[in-house]
Each structure stands twice: as structure tokens, then as C-alpha cells.
Protein backbone atom coordinates (compact mmCIF):
# COMPACT_ATOMS: atom_id res chain seq x y z
CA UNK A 1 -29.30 -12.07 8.70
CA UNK A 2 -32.38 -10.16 9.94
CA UNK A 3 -34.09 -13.37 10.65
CA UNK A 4 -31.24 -15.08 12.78
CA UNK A 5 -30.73 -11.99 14.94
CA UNK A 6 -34.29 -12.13 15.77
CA UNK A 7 -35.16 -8.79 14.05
CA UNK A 8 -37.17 -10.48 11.66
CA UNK A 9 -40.17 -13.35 11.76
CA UNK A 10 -39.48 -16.07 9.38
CA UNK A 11 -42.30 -16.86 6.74
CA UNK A 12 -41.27 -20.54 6.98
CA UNK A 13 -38.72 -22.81 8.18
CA UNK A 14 -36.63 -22.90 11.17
CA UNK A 15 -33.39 -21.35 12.28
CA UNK A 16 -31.22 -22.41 14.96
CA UNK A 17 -28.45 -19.93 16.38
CA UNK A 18 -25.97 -20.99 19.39
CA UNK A 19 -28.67 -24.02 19.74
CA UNK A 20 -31.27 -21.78 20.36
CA UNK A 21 -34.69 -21.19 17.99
CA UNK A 22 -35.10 -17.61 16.49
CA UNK A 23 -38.62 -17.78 17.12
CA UNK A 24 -39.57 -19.93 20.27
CA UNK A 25 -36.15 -18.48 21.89
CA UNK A 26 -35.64 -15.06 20.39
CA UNK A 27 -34.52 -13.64 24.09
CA UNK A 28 -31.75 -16.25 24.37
CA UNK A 29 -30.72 -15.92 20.78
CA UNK A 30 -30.20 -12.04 21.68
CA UNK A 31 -28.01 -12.78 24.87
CA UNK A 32 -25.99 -14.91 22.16
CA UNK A 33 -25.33 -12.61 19.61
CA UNK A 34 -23.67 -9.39 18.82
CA UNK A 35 -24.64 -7.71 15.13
CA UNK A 36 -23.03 -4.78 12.95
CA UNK A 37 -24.95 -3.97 10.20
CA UNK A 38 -24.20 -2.07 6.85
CA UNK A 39 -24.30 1.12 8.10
CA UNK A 40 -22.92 2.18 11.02
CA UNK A 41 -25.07 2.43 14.30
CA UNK A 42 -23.00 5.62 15.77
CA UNK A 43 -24.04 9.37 17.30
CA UNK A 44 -21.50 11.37 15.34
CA UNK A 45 -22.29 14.15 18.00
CA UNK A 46 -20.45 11.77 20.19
CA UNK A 47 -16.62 10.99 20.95
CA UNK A 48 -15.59 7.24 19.80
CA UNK A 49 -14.67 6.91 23.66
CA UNK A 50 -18.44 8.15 23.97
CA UNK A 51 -19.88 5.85 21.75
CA UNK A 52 -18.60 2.90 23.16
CA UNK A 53 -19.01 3.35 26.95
CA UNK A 54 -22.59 4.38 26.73
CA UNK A 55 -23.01 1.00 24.39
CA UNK A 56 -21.35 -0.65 27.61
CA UNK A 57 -23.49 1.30 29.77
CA UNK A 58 -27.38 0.51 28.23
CA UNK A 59 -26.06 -3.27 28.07
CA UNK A 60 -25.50 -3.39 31.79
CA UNK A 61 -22.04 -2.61 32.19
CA UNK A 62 -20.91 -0.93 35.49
CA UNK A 63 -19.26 2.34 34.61
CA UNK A 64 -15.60 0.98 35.10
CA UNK A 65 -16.05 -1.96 33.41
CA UNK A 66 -17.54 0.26 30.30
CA UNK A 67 -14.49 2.39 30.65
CA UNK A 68 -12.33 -0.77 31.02
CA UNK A 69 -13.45 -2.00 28.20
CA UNK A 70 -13.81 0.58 26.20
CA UNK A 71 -10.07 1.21 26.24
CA UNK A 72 -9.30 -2.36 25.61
CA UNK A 73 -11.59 -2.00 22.14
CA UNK A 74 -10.26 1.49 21.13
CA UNK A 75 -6.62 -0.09 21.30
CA UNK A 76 -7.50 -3.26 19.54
CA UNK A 77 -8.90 -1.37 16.91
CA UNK A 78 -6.21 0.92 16.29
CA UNK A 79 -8.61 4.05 17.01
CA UNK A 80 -7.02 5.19 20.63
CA UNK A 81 -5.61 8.05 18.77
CA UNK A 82 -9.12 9.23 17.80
CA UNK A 83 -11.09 8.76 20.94
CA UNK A 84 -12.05 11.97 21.82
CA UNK A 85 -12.99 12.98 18.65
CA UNK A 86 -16.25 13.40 17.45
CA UNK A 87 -16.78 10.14 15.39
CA UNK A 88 -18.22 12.94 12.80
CA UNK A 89 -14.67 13.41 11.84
CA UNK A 90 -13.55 9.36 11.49
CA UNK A 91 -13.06 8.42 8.33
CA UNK A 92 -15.29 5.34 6.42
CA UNK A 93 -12.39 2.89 7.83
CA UNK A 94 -12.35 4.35 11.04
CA UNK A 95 -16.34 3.95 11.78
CA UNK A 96 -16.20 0.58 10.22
CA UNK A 97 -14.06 -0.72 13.33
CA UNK A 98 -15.46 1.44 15.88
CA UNK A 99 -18.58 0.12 14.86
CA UNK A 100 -17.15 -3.22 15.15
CA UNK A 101 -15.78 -2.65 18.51
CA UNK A 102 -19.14 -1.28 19.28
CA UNK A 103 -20.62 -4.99 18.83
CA UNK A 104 -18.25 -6.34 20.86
CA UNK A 105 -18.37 -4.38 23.88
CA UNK A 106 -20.05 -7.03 25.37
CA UNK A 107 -18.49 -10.34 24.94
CA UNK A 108 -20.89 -12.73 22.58
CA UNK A 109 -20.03 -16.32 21.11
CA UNK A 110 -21.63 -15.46 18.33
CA UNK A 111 -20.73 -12.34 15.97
CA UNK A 112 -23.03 -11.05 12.81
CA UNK A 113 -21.51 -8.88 10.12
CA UNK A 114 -23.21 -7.54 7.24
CA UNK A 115 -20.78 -6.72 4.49
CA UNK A 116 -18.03 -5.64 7.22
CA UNK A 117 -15.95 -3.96 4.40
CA UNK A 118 -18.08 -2.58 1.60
CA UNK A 119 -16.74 1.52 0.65
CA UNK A 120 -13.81 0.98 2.37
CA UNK A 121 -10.18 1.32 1.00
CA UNK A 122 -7.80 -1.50 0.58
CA UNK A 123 -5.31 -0.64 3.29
CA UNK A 124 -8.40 -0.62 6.12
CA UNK A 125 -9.93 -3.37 4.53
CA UNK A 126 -6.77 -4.79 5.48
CA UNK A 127 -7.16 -3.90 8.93
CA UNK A 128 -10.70 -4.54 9.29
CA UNK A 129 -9.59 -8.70 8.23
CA UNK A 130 -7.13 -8.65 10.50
CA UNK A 131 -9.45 -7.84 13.25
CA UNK A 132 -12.37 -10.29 11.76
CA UNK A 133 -9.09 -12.72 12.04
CA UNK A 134 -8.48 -11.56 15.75
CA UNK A 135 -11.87 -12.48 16.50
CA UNK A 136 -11.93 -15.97 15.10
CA UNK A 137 -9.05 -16.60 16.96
CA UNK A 138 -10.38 -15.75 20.47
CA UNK A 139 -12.88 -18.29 20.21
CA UNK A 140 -16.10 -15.61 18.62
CA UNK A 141 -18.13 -17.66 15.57
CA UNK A 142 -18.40 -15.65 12.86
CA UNK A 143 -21.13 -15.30 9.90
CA UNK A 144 -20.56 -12.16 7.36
CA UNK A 145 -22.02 -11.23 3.81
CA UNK A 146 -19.68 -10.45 1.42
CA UNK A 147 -19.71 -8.92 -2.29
CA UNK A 148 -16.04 -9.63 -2.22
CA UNK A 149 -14.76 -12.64 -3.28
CA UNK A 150 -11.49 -11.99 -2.74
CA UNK A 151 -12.71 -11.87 1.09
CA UNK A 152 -14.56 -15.05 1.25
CA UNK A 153 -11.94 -16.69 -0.03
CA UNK A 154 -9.50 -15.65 2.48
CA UNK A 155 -11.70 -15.62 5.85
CA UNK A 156 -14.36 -18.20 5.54
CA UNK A 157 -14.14 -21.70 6.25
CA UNK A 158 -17.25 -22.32 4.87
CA UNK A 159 -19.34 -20.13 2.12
CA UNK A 160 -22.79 -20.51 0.97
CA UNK A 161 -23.94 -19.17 -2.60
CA UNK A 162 -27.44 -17.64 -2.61
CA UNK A 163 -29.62 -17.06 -5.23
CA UNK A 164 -33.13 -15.75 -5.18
CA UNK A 165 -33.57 -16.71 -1.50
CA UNK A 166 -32.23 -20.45 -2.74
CA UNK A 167 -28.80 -21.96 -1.62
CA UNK A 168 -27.22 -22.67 -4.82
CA UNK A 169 -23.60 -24.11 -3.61
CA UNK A 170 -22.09 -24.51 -0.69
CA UNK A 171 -18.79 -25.74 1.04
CA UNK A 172 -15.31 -25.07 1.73
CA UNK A 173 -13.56 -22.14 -0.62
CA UNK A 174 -11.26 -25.10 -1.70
CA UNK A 175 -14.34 -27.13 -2.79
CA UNK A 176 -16.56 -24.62 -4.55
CA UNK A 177 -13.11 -23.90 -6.51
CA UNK A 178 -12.86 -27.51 -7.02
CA UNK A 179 -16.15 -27.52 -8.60
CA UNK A 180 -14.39 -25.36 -11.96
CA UNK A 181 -11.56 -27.90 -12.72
CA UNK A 182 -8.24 -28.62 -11.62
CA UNK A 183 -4.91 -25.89 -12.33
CA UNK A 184 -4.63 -24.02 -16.07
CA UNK A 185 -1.82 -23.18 -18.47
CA UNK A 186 -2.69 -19.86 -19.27
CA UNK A 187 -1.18 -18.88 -22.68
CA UNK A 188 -0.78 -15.10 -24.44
CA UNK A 189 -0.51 -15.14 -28.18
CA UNK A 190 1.20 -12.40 -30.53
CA UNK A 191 -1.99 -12.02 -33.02
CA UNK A 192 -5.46 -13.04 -33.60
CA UNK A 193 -3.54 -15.69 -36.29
CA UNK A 194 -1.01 -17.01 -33.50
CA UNK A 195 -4.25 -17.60 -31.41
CA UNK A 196 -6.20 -19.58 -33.94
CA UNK A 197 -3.03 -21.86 -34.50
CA UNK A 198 -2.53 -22.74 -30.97
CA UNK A 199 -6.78 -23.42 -30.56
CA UNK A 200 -6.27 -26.00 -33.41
CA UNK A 201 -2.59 -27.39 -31.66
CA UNK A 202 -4.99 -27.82 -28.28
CA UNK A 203 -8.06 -28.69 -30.15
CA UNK A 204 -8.78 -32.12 -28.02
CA UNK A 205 -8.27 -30.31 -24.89
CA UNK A 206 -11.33 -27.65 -25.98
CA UNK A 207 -9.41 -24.60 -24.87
CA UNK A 208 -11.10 -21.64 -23.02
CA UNK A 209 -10.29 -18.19 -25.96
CA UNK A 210 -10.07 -14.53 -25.23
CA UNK A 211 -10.06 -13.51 -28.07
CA UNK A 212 -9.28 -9.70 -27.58
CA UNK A 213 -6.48 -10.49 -25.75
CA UNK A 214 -5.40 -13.25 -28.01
CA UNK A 215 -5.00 -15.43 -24.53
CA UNK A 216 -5.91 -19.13 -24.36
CA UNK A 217 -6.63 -21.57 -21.40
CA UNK A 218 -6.37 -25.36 -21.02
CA UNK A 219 -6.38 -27.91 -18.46
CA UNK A 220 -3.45 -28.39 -16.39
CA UNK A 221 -4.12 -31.56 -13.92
CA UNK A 222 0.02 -32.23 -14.18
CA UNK A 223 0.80 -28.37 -13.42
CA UNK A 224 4.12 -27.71 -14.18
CA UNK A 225 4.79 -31.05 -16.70
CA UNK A 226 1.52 -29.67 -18.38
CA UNK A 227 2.74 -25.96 -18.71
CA UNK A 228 6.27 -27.46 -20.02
CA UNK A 229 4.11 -29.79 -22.82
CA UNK A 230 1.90 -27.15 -23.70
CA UNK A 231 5.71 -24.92 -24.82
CA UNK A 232 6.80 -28.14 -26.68
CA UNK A 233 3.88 -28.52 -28.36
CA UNK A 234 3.61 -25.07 -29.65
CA UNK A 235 7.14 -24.54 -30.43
CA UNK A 236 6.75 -28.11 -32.83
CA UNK A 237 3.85 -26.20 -34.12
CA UNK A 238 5.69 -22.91 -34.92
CA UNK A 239 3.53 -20.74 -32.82
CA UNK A 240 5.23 -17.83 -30.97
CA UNK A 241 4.18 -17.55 -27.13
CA UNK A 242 4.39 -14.16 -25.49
CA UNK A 243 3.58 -15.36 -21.94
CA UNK A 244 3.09 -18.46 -20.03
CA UNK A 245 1.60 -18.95 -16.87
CA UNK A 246 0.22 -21.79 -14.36
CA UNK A 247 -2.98 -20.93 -12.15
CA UNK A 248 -5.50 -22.82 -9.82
CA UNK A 249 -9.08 -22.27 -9.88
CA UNK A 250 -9.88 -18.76 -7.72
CA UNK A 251 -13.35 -17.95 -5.96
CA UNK A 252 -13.75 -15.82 -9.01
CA UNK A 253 -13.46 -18.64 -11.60
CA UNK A 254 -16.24 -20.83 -9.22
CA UNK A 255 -18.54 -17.76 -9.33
CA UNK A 256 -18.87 -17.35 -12.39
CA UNK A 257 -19.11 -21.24 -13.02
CA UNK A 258 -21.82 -21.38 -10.70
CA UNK A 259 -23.09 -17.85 -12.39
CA UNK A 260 -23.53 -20.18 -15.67
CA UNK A 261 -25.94 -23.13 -14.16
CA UNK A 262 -28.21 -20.41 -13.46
CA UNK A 263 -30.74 -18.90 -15.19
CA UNK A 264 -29.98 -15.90 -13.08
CA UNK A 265 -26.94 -14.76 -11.61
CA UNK A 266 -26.05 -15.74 -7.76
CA UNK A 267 -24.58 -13.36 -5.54
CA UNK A 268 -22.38 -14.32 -2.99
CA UNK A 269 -24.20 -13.96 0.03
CA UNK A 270 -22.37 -15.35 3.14
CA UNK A 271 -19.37 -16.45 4.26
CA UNK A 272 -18.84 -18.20 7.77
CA UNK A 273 -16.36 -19.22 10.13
């Protein structure tokens, strides 16, 4: 990320952003881009309504236009109510989307977030997709790292898998998934015995065991005729079922499926819209 917002020289390779090249063009790239980083780049001596209209301000704004727009961004944000506080006193959600409105004081087509939500609670990590949403919608591209998969999954049209610096997968959320197998009948035993009898019933299918949980997984390409076949076939069999239940593949399941090609353990890097 440090390398396509210019703040960093590449060792090798090249790196196009909004058509432009980070290192013969890294002035243009910069007019391009807007970033918010980790940690939030804030005076907490200052108001929010500070914060924002001296970022409008050093970025060439007049002063009603920084005011103008400041407003806008503290309503968008849900953060009017805290505007002339001391951003001190905001809370971790709170200074997460002021310093997300911060980076978009100025309008840019192209909008860098480095693990937008990381420390924050689910309800604002709530509200900080719904404004990552907002801004896909009015045209902004987006690229963000993410820990959470959870998040990918939901806002990214397209996610890439690093590992040590090397792309290890890449594609849509639907076709990473599709990379771990089709749906699952998901099946909770009574006892360690119940378990063992319903591995042997499912034996040609090589069922996935959990066996602390006495649960068992097998392919489901049918769904729902699969999940009723897998009942039949353990009721013929005498083995008791406690639950019963039909999934697809999550970003979790492809993780971890990429996680085992490795030698070592990717980390979801980035996902972009």
C-alpha cells in the first residue's frame, strides 16, 4: 500500500494506479489518491470540525468550501453531534470515520484503506461498511487490507491472498470459495460411537470429522436432496442425528484451504472494489 501511494520506492516491478506509474508519475498518482492508514492521522488537541477544515485548508480549499465540506463529511459520517469536541474524547469508532472523512475531504477517484476496521466494535464496524459501501456507490475505487474475512467477503469484488510478498490466490469471493468444494451436509452426532458409525455409513464420500464435537461433513453438490439422503441413510443405519444442517463454502473455509497448499500460512491481505 506504501508503494502505490507513492510513499515508498519499489525494489522491482511496476505499479500502475488511475493509469499513472508510482515511480515515473508519483505527483499525478498523489492528485489521484486519497489514503487512511492504520492509525489515525488526527490532532486530538483539535475539534473534529477542526480537523477536517484545516485538512481542507493545506489541500487548497478556500475557507468556505473547507467549511462546506466539512459539514457535508461530519453528517455523512454520523459525527455532527461531536464536532466541537476535542477528537481526544471520540471514541475508537468515532476516529475511525473522522479519519475517513478526513481522506475524503478532497474528492479522489481513487481511495486507500489500511485495515479500515481493525479494534473497532461490531456495531461501528457496521457503520464504518456502510460508509466504505457509500463510497463505492458514488463512483470512488476502493482497495483495503483486511484481517477480517467476514469483511472481504461482504465488500470486495475482487480479493487477492498474499503470502510472503507472493500472490497466492486471487478472484472473486464467490471463486476463491469455489476453490473448497461445492455446499455440505453438516451432521452432529450423540457420542464418539454414533460418530464412528456414520464415518463408516459415508465412508466413499471421505467425510471431513470433528471429533470433539462428534460433528461430521460431506459433500453436498444436490443441497437439499443430499441433506434428505444423508437422514435416510443414517436412519437405515440406526444412527441417531442430533442436528442437521446445509452450508456453502464461506471465505473462512477457502482460507484455510488455501492456508493448507502452503508451507506457510497466507494472510489475507487485500480486498478491492
Amino acid at each position: 500500500m506504501r508503494i502505490l501511494t507513492t510513499l515508498l520506492a519499489p525494489s522491482e516491478g511496476r505499479a500502475l494506479v488511475a493509469g499513472h506509474d508510482v515511480v515515473a508519475e508519483p505527483r499525478a498518482v498523489r492528485e489521484q489518491v486519497s489514503l487512511a492508514g492504520q492509525q489515525a492521522s488526527l490532532d486530538e488537541r483539535l475539534t473534529g470540525r477542526e480537523n477536517l477544515i484545516l485538512l481542507g485548508r493545506l489541500q487548497r480549499l478556500s475557507k468556505r468550501d473547507a467549511i462546506a465540506r466539512t459539514s457535508e463529511l461530519l453528517e455523512r459520517f454520523g459525527i455532527a453531534h461531536a464536532a466541537d469536541r476535542q477528537v481526544g474524547t471520540y471514541s475508537g469508532g468515532m476516529r475511525r470515520r473522522l479519519d475517513l472523512a478526513a481522506c475524503l475531504v478532497v474528492h479522489r477517484p481513487v481511495v486507500f484503506l489500511d485495515e479500515p476496521t481493525t479494534g473497532l466494535d461490531p456495531a461501528s464496524r457496521a457503520d464504518m461498511w456502510s460508509a466504505i459501501e457509500g463510497l463505492v456507490e458514488g463512483g470512488a475505487a476502493l482497495l483495503l487490507t483486511t484481517q477480517y474475512l467476514e469483511e472481504a467477503d461482504r465488500l470486495a469484488d475482487q480479493i487477492v491472498v498474499l503470502s510472503g510478498g507472493e500472490t497466492v490466490a486471487a478472484g472473486t469471493p464467490s471463486e476463491l470459495k469455489a476453490r473448497v468444494g461445492d455446499r455440505r451436509v453438516h451432521l452432529s452426532l450423540p457420542d464418539a460411537e454414533a460418530l464412528q458409525s456414520a464415518a463408516r455409513v459415508f465412508e466413499r464420500l471421505e467425510p471431513e470429522l470433528d471429533l470433539r464435537a462428534h460433528r461430521l461433513s460431506v459433500p453436498a453438490p444436490q443441497g437439499p436432496q443430499d441433506l434428505r439422503a444423508a437422514l435416510d441413510a443414517l436412519e437405515d443405519a440406526g444412527v441417531a442425528v442430533e442436528e442437521a444442517a446445509l452450508s456453502r463454502p464461506t471465505l473462512d473455509d477457502a482460507f484455510f484451504a488455501l492456508a493448507g497448499e502452503q508451507s506457510d500460512r497466507p494472510v489475507l491481505e487485500e480486498a478491492a472494489r
